[in-house]
PDB file of N, CA and C in Angstrom:
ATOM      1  N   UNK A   1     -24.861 -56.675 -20.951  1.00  0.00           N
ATOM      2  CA  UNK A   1     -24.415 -56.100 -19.693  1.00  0.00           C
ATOM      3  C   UNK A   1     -25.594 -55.565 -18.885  1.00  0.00           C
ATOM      4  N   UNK A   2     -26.493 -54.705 -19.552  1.00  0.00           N
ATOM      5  CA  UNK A   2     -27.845 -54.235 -18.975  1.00  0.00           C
ATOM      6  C   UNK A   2     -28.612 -55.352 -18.391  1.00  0.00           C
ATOM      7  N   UNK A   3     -28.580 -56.563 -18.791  1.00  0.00           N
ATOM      8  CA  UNK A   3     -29.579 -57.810 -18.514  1.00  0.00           C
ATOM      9  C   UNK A   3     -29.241 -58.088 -17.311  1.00  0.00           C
ATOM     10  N   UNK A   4     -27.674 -58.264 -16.951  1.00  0.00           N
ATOM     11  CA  UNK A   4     -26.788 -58.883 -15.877  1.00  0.00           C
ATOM     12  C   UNK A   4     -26.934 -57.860 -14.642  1.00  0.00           C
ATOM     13  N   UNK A   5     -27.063 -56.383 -14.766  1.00  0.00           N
ATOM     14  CA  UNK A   5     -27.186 -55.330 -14.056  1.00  0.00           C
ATOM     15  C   UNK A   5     -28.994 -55.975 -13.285  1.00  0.00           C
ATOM     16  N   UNK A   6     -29.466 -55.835 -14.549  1.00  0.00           N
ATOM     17  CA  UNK A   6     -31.097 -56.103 -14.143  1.00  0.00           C
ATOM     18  C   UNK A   6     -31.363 -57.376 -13.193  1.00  0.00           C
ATOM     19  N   UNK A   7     -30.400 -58.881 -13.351  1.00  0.00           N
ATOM     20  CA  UNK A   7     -30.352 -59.249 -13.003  1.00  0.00           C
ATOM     21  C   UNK A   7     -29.888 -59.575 -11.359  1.00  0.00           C
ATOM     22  N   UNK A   8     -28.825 -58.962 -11.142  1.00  0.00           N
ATOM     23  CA  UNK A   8     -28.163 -58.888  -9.981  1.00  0.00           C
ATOM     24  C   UNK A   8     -28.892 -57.902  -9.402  1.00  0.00           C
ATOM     25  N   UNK A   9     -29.323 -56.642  -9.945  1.00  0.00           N
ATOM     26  CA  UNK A   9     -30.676 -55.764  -8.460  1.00  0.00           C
ATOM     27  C   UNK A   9     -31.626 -57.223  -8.322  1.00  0.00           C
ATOM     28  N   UNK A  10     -32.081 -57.430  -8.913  1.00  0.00           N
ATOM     29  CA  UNK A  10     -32.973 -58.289  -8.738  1.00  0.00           C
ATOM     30  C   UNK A  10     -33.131 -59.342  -7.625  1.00  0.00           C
ATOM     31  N   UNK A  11     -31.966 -60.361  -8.045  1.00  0.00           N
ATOM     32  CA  UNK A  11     -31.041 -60.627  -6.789  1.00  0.00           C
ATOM     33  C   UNK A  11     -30.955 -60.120  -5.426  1.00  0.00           C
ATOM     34  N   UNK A  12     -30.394 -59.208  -5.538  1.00  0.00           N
ATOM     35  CA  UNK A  12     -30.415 -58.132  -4.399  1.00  0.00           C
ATOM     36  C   UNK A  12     -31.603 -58.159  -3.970  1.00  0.00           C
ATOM     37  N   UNK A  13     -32.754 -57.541  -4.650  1.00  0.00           N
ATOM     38  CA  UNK A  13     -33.717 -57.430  -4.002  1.00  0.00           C
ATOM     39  C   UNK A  13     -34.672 -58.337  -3.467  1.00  0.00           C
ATOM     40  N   UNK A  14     -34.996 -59.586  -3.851  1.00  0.00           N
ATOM     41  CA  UNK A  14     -35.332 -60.462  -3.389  1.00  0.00           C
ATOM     42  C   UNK A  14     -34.547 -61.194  -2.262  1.00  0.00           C
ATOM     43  N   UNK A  15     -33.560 -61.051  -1.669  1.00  0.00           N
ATOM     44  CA  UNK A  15     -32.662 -61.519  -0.986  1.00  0.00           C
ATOM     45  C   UNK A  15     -33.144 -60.301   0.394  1.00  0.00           C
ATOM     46  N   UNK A  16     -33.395 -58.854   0.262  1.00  0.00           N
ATOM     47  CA  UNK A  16     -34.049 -58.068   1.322  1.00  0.00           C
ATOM     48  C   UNK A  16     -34.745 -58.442   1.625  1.00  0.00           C
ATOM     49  N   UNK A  17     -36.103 -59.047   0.661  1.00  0.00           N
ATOM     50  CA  UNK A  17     -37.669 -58.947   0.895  1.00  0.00           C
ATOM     51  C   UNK A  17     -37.426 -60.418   1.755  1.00  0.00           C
ATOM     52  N   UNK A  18     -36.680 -61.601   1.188  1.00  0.00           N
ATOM     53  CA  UNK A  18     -36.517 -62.875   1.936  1.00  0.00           C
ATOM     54  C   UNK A  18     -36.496 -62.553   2.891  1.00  0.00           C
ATOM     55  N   UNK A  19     -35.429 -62.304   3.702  1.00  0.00           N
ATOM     56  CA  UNK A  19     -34.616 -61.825   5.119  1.00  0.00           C
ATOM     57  C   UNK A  19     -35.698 -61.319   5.983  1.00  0.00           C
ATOM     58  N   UNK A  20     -36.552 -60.134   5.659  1.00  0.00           N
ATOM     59  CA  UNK A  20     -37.383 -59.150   5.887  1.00  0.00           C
ATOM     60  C   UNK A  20     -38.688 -60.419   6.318  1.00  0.00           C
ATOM     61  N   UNK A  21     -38.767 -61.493   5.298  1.00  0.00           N
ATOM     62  CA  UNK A  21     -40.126 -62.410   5.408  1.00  0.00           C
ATOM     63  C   UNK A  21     -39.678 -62.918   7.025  1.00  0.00           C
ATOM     64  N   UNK A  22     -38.972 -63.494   6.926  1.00  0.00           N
ATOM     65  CA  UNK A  22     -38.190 -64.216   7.941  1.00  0.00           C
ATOM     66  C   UNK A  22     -38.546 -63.738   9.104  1.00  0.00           C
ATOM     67  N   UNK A  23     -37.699 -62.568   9.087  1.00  0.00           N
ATOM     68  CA  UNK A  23     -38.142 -61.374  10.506  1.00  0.00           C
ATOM     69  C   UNK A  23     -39.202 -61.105  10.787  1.00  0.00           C
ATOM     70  N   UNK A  24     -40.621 -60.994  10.096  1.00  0.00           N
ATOM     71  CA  UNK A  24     -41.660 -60.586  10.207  1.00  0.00           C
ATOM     72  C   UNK A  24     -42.402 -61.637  10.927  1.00  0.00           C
ATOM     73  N   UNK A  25     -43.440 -61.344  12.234  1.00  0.00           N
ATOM     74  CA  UNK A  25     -44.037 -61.662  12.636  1.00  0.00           C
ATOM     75  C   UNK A  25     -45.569 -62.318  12.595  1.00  0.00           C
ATOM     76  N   UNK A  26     -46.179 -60.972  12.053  1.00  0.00           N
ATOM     77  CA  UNK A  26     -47.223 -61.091  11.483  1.00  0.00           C
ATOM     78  C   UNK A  26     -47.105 -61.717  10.122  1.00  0.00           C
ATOM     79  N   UNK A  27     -48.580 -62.358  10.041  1.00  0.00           N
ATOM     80  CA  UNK A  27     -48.977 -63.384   8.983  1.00  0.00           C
ATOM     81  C   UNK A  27     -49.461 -62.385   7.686  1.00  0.00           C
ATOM     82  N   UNK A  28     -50.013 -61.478   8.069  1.00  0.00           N
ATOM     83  CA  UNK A  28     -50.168 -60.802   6.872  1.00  0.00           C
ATOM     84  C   UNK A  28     -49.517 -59.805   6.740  1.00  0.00           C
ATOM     85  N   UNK A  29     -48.630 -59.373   6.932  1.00  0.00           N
ATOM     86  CA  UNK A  29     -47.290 -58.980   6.185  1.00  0.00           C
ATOM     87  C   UNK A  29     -46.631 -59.764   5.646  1.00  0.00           C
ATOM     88  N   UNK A  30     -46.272 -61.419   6.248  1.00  0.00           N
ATOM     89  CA  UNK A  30     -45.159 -62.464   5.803  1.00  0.00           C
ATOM     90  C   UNK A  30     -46.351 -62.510   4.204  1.00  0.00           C
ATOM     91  N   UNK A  31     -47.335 -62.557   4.305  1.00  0.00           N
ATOM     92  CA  UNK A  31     -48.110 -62.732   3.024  1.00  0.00           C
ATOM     93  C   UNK A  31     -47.952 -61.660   1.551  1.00  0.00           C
ATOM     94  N   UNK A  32     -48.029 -60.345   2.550  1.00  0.00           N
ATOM     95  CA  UNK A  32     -47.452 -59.380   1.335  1.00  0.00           C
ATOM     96  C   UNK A  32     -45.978 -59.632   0.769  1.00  0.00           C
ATOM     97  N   UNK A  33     -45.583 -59.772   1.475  1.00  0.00           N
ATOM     98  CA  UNK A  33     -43.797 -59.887   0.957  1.00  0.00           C
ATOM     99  C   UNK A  33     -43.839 -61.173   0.353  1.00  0.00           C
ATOM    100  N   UNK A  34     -44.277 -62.343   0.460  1.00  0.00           N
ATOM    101  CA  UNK A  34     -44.798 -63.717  -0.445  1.00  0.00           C
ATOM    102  C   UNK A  34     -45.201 -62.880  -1.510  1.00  0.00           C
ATOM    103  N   UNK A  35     -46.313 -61.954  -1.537  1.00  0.00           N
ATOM    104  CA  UNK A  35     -46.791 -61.131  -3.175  1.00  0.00           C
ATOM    105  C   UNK A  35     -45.329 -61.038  -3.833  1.00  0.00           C
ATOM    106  N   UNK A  36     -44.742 -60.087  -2.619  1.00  0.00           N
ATOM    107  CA  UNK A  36     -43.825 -59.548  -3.581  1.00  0.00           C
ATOM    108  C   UNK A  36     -42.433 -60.233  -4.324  1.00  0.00           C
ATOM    109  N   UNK A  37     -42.413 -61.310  -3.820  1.00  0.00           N
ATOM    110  CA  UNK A  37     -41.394 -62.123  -4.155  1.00  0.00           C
ATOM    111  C   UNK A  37     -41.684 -63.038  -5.316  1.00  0.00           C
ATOM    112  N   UNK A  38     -42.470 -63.015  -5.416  1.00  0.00           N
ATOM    113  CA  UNK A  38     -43.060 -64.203  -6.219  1.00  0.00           C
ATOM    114  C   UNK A  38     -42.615 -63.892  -7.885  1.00  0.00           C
ATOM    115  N   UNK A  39     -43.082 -62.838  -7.877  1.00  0.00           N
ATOM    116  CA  UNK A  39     -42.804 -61.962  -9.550  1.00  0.00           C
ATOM    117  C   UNK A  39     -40.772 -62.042  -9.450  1.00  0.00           C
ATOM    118  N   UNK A  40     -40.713 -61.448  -8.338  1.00  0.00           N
ATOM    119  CA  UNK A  40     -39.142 -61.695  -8.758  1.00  0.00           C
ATOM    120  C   UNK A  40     -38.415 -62.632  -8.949  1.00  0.00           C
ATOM    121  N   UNK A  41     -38.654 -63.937  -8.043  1.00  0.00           N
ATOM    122  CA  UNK A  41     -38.013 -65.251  -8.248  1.00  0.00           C
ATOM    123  C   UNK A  41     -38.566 -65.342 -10.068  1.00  0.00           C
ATOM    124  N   UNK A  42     -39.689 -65.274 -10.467  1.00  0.00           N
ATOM    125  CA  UNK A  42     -40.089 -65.880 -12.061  1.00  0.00           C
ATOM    126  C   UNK A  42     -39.228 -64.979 -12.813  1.00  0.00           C
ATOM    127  N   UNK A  43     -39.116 -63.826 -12.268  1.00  0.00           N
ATOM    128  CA  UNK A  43     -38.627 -63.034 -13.474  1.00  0.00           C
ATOM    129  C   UNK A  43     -36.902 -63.405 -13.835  1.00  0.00           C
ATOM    130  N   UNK A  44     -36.110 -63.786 -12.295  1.00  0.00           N
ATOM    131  CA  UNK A  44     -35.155 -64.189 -12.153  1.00  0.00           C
ATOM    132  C   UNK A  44     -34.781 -65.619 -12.995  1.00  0.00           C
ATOM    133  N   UNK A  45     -35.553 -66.568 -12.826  1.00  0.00           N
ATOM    134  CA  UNK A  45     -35.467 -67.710 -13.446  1.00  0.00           C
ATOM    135  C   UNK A  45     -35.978 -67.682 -15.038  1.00  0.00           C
ATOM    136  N   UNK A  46     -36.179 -66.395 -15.161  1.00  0.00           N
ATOM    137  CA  UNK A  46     -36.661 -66.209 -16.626  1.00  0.00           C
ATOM    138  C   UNK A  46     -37.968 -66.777 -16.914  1.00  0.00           C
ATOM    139  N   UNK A  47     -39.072 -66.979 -16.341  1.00  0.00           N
ATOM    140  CA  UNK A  47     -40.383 -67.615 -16.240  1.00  0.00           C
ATOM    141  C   UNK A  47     -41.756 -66.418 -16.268  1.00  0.00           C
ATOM    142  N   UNK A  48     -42.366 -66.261 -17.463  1.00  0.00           N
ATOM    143  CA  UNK A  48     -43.151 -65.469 -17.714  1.00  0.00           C
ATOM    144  C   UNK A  48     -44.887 -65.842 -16.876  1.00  0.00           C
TER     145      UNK A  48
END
């Protein structure tokens, strides 16, 4: 149940930072939020 919890914020949260990429103008912000997504999609797909 804890995994599925962990899972679905996760979800969630990568689904903000997406949206957020989208909207963003600048190139180096769209780049930070690329940082930050990156770890979550692997962690999501279970990919170390």
């Amino acid at each position: 149940m804890l995994y599925w919890t962990y899972i679905l914020i996760l979800v969630l949260l990568t689904t903000v930072v997406g949206i957020e990429l989208f909207r963003e103008k600048e190139w180096k912000k769209q780049m930070a939020y690329v940082m930050i997504l990156i770890p979550f999609i692997l962690r999501i797909l279970q990919i170390k």
